[in-house]
Protein backbone atom coordinates (compact mmCIF):
# COMPACT_ATOMS: atom_id res chain seq x y z
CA UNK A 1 -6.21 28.58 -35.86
CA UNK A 2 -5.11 24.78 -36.93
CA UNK A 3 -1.24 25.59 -36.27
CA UNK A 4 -2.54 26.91 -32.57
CA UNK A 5 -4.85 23.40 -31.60
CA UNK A 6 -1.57 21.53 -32.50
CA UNK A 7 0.41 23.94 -29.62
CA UNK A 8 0.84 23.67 -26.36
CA UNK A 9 1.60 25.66 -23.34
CA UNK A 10 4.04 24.85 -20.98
CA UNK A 11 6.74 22.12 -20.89
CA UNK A 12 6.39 18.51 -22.21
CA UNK A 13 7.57 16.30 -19.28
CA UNK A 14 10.62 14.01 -19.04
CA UNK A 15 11.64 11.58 -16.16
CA UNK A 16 14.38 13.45 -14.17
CA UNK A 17 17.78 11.61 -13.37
CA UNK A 18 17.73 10.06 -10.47
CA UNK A 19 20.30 9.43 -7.56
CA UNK A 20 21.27 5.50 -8.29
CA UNK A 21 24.02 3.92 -6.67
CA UNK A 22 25.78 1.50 -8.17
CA UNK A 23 26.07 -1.64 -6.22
CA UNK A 24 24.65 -2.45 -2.88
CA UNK A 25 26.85 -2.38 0.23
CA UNK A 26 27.87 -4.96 2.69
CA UNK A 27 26.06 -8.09 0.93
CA UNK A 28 27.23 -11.75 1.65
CA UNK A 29 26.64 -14.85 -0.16
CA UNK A 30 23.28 -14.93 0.94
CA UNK A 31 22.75 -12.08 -1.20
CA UNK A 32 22.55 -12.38 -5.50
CA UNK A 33 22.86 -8.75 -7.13
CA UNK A 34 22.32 -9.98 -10.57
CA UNK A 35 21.39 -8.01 -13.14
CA UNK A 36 18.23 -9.71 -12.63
CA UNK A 37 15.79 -9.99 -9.97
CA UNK A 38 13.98 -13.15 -10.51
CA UNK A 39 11.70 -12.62 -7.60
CA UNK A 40 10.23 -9.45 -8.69
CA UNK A 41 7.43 -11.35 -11.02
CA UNK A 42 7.18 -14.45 -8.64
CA UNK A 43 5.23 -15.48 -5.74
CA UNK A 44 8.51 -15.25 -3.30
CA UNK A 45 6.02 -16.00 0.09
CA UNK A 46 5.87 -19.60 -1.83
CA UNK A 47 9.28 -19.74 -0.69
CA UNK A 48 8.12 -20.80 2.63
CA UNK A 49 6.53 -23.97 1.66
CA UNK A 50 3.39 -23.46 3.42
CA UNK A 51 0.11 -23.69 1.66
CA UNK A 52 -1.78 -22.61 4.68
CA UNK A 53 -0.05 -19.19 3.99
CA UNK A 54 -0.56 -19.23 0.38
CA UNK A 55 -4.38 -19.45 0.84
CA UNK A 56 -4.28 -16.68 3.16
CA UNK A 57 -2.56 -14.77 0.82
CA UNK A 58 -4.86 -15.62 -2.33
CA UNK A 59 -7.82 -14.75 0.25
CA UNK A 60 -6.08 -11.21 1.52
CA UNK A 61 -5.98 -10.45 -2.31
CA UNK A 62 -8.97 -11.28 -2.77
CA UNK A 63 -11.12 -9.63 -0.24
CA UNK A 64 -9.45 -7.11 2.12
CA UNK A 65 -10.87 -4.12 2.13
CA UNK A 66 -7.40 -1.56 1.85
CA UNK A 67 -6.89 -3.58 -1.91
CA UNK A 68 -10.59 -3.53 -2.74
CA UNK A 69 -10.62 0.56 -1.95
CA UNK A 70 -7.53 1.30 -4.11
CA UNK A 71 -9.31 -0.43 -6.77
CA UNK A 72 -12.17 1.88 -6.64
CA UNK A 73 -9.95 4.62 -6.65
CA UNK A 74 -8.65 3.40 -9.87
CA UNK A 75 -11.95 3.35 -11.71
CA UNK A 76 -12.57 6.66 -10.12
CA UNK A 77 -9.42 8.37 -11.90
CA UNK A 78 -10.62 6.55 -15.18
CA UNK A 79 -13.93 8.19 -15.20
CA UNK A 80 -12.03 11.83 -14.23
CA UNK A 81 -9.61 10.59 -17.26
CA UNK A 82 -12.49 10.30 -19.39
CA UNK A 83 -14.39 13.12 -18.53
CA UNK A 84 -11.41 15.33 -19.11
CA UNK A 85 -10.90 13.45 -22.62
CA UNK A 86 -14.47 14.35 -23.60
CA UNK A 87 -14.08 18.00 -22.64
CA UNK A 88 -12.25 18.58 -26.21
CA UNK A 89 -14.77 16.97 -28.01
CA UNK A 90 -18.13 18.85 -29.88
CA UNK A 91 -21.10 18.80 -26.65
CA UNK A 92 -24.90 18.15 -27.48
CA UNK A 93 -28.04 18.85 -25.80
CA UNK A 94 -31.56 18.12 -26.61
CA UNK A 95 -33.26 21.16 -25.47
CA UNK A 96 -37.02 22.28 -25.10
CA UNK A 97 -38.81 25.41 -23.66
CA UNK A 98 -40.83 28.07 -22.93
CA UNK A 99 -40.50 31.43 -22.43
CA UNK A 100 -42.82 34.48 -22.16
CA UNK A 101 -41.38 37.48 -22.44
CA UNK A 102 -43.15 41.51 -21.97
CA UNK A 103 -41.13 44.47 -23.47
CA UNK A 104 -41.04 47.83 -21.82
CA UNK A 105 -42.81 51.31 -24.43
CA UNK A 106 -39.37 52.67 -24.35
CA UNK A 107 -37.82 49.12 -26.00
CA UNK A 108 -36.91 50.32 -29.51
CA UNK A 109 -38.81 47.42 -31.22
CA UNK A 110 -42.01 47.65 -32.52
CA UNK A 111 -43.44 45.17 -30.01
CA UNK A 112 -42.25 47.80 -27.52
CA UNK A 113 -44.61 47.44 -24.74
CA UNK A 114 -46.18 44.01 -25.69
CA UNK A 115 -45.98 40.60 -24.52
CA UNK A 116 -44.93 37.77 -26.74
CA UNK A 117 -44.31 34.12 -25.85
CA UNK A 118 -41.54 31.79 -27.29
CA UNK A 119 -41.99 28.00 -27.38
CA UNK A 120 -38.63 26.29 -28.32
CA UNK A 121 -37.39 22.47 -29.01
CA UNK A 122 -33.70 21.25 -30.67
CA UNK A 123 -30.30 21.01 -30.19
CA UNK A 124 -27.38 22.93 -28.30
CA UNK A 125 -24.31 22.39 -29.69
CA UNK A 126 -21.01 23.64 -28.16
CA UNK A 127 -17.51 23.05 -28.64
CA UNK A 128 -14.35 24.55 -27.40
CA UNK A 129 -11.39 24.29 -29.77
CA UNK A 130 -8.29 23.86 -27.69
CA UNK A 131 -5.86 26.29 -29.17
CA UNK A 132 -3.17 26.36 -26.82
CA UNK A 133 -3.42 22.79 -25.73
CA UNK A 134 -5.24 23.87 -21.91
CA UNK A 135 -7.82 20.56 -22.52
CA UNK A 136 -4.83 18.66 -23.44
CA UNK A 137 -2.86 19.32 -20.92
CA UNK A 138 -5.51 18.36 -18.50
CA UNK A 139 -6.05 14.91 -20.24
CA UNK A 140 -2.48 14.18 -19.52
CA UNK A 141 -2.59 15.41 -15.78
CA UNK A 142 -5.66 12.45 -15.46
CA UNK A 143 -4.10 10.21 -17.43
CA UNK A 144 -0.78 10.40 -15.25
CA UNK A 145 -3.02 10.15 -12.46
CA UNK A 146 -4.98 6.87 -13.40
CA UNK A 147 -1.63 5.23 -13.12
CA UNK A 148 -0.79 7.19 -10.06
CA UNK A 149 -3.68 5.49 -8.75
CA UNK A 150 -2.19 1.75 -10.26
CA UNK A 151 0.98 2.36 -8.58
CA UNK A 152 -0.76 2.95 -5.52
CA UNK A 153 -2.70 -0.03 -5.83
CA UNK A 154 0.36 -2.11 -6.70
CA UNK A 155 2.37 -0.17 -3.41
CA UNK A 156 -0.80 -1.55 -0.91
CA UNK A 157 -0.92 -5.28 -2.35
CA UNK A 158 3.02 -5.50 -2.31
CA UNK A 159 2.49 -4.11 1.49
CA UNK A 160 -0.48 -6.35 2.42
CA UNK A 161 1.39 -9.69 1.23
CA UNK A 162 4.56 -8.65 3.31
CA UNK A 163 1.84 -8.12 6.32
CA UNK A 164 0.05 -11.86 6.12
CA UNK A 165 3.47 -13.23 5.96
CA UNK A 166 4.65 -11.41 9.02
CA UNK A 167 1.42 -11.98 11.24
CA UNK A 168 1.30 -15.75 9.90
CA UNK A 169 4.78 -15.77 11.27
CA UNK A 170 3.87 -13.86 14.47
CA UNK A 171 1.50 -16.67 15.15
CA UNK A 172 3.66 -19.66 14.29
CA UNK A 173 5.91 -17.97 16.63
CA UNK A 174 3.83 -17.55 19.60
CA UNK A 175 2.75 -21.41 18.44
CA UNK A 176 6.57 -22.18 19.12
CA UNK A 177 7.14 -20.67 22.71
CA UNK A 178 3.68 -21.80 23.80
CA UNK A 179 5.75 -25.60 23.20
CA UNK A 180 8.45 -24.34 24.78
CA UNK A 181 6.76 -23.16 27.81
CA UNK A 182 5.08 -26.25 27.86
CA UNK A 183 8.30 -28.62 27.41
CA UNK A 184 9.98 -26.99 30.38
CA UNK A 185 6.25 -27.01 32.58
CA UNK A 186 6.39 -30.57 31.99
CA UNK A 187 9.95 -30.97 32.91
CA UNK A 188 8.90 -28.69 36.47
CA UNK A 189 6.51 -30.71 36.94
CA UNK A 190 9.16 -33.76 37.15
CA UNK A 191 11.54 -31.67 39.37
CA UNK A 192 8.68 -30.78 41.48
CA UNK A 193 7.73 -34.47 42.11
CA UNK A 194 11.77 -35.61 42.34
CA UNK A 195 11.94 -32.90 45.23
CA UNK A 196 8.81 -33.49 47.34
CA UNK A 197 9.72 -37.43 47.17
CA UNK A 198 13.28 -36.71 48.63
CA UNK A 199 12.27 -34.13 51.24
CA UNK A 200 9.46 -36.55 52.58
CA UNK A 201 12.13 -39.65 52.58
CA UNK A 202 14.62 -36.87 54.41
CA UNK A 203 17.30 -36.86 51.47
CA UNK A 204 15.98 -33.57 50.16
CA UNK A 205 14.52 -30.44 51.78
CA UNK A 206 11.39 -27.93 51.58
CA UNK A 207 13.90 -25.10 50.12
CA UNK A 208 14.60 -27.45 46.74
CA UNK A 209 10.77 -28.57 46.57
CA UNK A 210 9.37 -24.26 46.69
CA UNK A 211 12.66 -23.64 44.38
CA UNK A 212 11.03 -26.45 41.93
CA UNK A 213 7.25 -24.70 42.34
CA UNK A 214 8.82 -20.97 41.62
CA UNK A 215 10.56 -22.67 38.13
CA UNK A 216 7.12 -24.23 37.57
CA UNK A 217 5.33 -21.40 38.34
CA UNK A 218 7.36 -19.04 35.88
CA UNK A 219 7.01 -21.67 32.97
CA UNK A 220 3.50 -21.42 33.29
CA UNK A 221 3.07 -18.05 33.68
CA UNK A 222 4.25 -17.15 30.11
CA UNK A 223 1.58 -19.17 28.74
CA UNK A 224 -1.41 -16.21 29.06
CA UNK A 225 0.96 -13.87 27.45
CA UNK A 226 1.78 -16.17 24.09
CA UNK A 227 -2.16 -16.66 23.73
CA UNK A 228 -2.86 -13.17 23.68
CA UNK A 229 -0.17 -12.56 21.42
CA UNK A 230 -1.48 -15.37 19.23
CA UNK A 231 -5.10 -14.63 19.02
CA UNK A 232 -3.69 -11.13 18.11
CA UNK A 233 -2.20 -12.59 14.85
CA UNK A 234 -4.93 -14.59 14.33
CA UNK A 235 -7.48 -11.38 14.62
CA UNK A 236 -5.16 -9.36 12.34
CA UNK A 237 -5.11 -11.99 9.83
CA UNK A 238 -9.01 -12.67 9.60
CA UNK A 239 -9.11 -8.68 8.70
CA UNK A 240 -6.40 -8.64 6.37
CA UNK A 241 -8.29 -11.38 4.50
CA UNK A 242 -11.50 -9.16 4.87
CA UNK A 243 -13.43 -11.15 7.55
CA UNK A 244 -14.27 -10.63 11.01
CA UNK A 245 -11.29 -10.69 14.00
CA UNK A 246 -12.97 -13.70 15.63
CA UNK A 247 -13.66 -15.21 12.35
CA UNK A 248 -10.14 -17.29 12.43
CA UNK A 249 -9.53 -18.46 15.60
CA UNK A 250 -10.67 -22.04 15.67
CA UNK A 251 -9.41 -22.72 11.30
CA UNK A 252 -5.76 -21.15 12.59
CA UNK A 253 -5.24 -23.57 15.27
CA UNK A 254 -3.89 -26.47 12.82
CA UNK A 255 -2.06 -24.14 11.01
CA UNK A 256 1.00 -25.82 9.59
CA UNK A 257 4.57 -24.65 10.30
CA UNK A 258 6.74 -22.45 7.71
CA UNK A 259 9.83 -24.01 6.28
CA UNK A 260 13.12 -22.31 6.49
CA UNK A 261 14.00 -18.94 4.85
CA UNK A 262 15.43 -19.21 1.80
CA UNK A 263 19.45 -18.97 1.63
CA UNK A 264 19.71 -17.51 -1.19
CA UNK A 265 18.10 -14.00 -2.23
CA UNK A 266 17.94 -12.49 -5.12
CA UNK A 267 18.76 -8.59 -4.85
CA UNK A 268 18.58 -7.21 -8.25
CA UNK A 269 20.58 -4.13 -9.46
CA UNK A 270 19.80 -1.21 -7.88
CA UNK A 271 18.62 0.80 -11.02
CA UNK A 272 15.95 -1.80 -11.29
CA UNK A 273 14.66 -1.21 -7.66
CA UNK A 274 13.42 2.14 -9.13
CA UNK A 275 11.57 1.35 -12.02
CA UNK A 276 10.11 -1.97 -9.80
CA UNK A 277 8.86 0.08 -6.84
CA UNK A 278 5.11 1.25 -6.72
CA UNK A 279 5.97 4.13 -4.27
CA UNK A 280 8.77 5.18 -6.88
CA UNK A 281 6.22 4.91 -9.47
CA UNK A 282 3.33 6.77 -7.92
CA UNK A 283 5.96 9.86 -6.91
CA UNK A 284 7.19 10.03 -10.91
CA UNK A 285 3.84 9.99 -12.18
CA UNK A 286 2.44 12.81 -9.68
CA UNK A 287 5.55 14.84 -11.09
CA UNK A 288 4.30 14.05 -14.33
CA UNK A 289 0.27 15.28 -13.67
CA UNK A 290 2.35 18.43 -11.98
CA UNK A 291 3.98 19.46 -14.58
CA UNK A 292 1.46 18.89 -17.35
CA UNK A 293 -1.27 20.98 -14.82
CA UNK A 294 1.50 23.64 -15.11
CA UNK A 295 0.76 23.97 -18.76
CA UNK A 296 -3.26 23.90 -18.02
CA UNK A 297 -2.38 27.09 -16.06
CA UNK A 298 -0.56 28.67 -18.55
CA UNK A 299 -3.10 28.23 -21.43
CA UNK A 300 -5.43 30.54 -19.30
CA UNK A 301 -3.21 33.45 -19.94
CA UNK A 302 -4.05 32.83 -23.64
CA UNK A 303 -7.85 33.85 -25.57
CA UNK A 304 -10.20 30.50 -25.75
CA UNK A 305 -12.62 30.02 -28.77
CA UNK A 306 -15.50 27.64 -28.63
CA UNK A 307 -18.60 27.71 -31.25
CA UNK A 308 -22.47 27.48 -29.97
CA UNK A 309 -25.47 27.16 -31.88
CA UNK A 310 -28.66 25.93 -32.00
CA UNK A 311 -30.54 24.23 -34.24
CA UNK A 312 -34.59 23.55 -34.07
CA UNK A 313 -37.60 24.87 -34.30
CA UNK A 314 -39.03 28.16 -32.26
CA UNK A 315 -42.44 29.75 -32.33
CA UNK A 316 -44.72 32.09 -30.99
CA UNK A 317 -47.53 29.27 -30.39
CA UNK A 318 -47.39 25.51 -29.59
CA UNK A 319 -49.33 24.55 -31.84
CA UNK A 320 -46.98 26.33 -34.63
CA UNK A 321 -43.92 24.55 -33.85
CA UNK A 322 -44.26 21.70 -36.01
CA UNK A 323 -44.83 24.03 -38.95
CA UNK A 324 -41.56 24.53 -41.61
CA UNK A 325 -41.87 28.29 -40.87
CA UNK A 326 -40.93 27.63 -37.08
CA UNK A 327 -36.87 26.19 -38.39
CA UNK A 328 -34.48 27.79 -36.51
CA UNK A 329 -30.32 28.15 -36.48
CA UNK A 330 -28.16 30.02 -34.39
CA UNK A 331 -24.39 29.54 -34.49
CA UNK A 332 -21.26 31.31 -34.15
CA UNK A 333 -17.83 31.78 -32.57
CA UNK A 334 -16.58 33.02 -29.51
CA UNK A 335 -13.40 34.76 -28.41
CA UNK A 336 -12.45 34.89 -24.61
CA UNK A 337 -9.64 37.04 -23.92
CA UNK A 338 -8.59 37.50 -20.37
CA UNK A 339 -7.85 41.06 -20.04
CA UNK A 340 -7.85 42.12 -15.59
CA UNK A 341 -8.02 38.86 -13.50
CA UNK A 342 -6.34 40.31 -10.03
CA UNK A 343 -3.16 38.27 -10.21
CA UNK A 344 -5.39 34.78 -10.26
CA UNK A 345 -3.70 33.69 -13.10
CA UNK A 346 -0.35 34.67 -12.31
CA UNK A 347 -0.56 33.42 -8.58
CA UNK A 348 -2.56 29.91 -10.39
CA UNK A 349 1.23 29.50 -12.01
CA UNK A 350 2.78 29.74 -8.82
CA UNK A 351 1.03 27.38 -7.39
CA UNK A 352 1.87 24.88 -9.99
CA UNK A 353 5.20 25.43 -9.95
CA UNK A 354 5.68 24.80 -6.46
CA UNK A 355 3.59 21.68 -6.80
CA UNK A 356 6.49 20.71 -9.50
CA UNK A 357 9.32 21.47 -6.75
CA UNK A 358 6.90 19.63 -4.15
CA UNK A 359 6.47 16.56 -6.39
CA UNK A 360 10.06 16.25 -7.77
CA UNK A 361 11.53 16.80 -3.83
CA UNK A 362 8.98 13.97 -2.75
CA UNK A 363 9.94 11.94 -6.10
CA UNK A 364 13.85 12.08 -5.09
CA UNK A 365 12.76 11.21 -1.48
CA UNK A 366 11.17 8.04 -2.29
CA UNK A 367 13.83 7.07 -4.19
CA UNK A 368 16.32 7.11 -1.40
CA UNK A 369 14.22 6.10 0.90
CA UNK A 370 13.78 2.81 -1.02
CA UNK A 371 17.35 2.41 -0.86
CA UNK A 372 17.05 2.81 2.59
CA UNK A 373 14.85 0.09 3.48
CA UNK A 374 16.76 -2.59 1.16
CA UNK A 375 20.16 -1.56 2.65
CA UNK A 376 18.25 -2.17 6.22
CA UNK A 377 16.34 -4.99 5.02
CA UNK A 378 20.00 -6.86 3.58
CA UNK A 379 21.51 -5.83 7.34
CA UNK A 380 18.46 -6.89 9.29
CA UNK A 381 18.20 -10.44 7.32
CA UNK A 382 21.98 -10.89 7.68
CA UNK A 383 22.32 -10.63 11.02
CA UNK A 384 19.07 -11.44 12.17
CA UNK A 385 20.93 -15.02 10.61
CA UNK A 386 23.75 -14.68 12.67
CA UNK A 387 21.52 -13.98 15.74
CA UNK A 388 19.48 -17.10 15.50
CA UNK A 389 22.09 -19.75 14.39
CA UNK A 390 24.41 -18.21 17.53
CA UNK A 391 20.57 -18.98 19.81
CA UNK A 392 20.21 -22.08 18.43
CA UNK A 393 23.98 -22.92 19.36
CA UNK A 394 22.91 -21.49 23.32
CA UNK A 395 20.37 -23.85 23.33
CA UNK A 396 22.07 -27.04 22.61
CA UNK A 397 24.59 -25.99 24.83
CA UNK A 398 22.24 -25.14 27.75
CA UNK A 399 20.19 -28.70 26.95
CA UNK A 400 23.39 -30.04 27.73
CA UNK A 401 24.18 -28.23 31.31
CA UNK A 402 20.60 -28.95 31.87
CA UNK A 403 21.77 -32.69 31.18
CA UNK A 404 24.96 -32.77 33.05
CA UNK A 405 23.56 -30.71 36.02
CA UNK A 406 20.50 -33.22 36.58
CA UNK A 407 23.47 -35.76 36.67
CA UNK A 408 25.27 -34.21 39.16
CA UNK A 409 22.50 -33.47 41.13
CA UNK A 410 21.49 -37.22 41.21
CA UNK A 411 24.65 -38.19 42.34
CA UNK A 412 24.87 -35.88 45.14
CA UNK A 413 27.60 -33.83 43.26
CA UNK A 414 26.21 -30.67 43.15
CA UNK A 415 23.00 -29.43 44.81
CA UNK A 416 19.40 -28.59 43.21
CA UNK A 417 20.16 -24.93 42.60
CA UNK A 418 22.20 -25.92 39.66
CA UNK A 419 19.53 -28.05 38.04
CA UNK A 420 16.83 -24.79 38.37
CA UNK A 421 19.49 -22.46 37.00
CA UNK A 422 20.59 -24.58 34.26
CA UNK A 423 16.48 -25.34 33.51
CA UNK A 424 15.74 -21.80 33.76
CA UNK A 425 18.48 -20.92 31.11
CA UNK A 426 17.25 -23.78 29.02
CA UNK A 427 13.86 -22.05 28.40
CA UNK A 428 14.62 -18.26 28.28
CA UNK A 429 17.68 -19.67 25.71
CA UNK A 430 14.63 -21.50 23.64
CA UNK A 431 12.09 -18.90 24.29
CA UNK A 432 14.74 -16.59 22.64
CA UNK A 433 15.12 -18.90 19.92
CA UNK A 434 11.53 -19.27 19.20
CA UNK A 435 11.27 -14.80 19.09
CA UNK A 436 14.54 -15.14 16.36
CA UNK A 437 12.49 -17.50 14.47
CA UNK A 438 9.90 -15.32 13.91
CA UNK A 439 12.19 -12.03 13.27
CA UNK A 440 14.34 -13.93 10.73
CA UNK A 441 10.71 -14.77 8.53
CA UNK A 442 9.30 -10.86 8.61
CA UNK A 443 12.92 -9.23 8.37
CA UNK A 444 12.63 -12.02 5.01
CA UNK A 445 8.73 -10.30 4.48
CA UNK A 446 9.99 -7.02 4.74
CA UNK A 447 13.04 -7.34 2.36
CA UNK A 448 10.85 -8.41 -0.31
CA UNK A 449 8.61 -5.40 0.24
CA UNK A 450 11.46 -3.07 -0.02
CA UNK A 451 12.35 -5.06 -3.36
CA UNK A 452 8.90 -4.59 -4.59
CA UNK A 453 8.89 -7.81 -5.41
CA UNK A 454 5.25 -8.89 -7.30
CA UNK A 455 2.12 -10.97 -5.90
């Protein structure tokens, strides 16, 4: 019976191989795949250089609600980690009762036909030795699944970090093309004046002064449209940090500017990626709770033994209980042996094996899907670059037609159509700029949650 407790049924679990490339592809010098990833254990958002974000970070991690729920979930597969650790162990009850009981003539007793009661108080005691490792096997399925449960945790802060940083960023952004929109209003409204002036002293005409109020017009018609899409980041930032949408507003007005990205990233290898990534994580240890629940099926195939007793006192009469006559003990083994079940047993087997395929498929899947999202991450930060130093070359150059045509147009060279178009370019060219800005910071916030980089 000894050499039986110490077995158990069904396969120990091992981590499977899995698919690892060996270097990234299509990096620049931007890019550092060194062996190590010094960012994974760091606060990378600090990268930015704005403390404004840092506190709404600290505060997100703090108090939002998504974080604060996978923490209960935690403590929830603790207790069910507990409760299946206490399952092997010897169970006591305090006990007390009553019971009358009447026999029938044709009991073969010689109270047959008589009426007796039974007054009862002590101790059930019950304990199931685990011979072929079923309660075992379940502790390790719970255990695997409190750090399912931490992985998933880990996957939702690493996710909620990358989110403040990209709606911070979404509102610095619409910050940025509201003063654009407003730079070229206030140039309209010079153009505007310059135009009405020479059509009343007969130099200009009417066409150049309604071609002035169309440009200033437009410039202030994108205003509306960056508001909305800043109180939007301002409302999704008050309930990532676990207050109300409104709650924000007026505190985020003064909110201070980020600093560049960072030109220099560190990658990592990418065996590290897997062992660094919560979602990795969570998938491995859900194949490891699979597998071990595979055992807990096969141990019902097998007899369970568990002892019972009870120990007390029993009598006929209340008032006899008390007396040392009234000791009682009851205890003994017994043998289950499944003998006819219908198939539930064999079909329960099934049904944890395919939850092994299931859970090893979805393991595999996770894996390459993280090396999905850094290979798109590395491409979307490179030439998301590219993009917005080629924008910010567009807009120097179209400052400078904008300079050269309000020249020309002084000097009777060229005529006010030129001076529109080239203001007109001017502020789509910097609106465009401002939108680049934005993208480069949460394709930089989404890299670092495809890293798994800590918080």
């Amino acid at each position: 019976m000894l050499g039986l407790a110490a077995c158990k049924s069904g396969p120990d679990y091992a981590p499977p191989e899995l698919p690892t490339p060996a270097n990234w592809s299509g990096i620049d010098a931007h890019f550092d795949a060194s062996a190590t990833n010094t960012t994974a254990q760091t606060a990378w958002w600090q990268t930015l250089g704005c403390a404004h974000l840092d506190e709404l970070v600290q505060q997100a991690l703090a108090a939002n609600h998504d974080l604060l729920a996978a923490a209960a979930r935690i403590q929830q597969a603790r207790a069910l980690a507990g409760i299946a650790d206490a399952a092997d162990s010897v169970q006591i009850n305090a006990t007390t009762g009553y019971m009358r009981t009447r026999t029938t003539k044709a009991t073969p007793s010689p109270i047959a036909g008589r009426s007796y009661d039974t007054w009862s108080l002590g101790l059930d005691v019950s304990w199931e030795i685990d011979l072929f490792g079923r309660l075992a096997r379940e502790s390790e399925a719970r255990t695997a699944e409190v750090q399912l449960a931490e992985a998933d945790r880990e996957g939702i802060q690493q996710s909620l970090i990358a989110e403040v940083v990209s709606a911070y960023a979404d509102l610095r952004g619409a910050d940025h093309r509201r003063a654009v929109a407003r730079s070229s209003i206030e140039a309209s409204e010079q153009l505007v004046q310059i135009t009405r002036v020479r059509a009343d002293s007969g130099t200009g005409n009417d066409l150049d002064t309604a071609r002035a109020e169309r440009l200033l017009a437009s410039a202030r018609s994108r205003l509306p449209a960056q508001e909305q899409q800043w109180r939007r980041s301002a409302h999704r930032l008050a309930v990532l940090v676990g207050r109300t949408p409104g709650e924000l507003v007026a505190a985020l007005r003064d909110s201070a500017d980020l600093s560049n990205v960072p030109d220099l990233i560190a990658l990592g290898l990418p065996a590290e990626l897997i062992r660094r990534r919560p979602d990795v994580s969570a998938a491995e240890r859900r194949l490891a709770a699979a597998t071990a629940r595979l055992g807990t099926a096969l141990a019902d195939r097998y007899p369970r033994l568990s002892i019972t007793g009870f120990f007390g006192l029993e009598a006929d009469r209340a008032s006899e209980i008390f007396r040392s006559t009234s000791r009682a003990m009851r205890a003994g083994p017994a043998l289950q042996l499944p003998l006819f079940t219908g198939g539930t047993v064999t079909e329960q087997i099934a049904v944890r094996e395919a939850q092994i395929d299931e859970a090893r498929a979805e393991l595999e899947q996770s894996v390459l899907r993280a090396f999905e999202e850094v290979e798109n991450g590395v491409a979307g930060l490179q030439q998301e670059r590219l993009h917005l130093a080629e924008l910010s070359n567009a807009v120097e150059a179209a400052e400078r037609a904008r300079t050269f045509a309000q020249q020309r147009f002084d000097t009777g060279i060229d005529d006010f159509l030129s001076v529109l178009d080239a203001e007109q370019a001017r502020l789509d060219l910097a609106d465009q700029r401002a939108v680049a800005t934005t993208e480069l910071v949460r394709q930089f916030a989404a890299l670092h949650k495809a890293l798994g980089s800590g918080g």
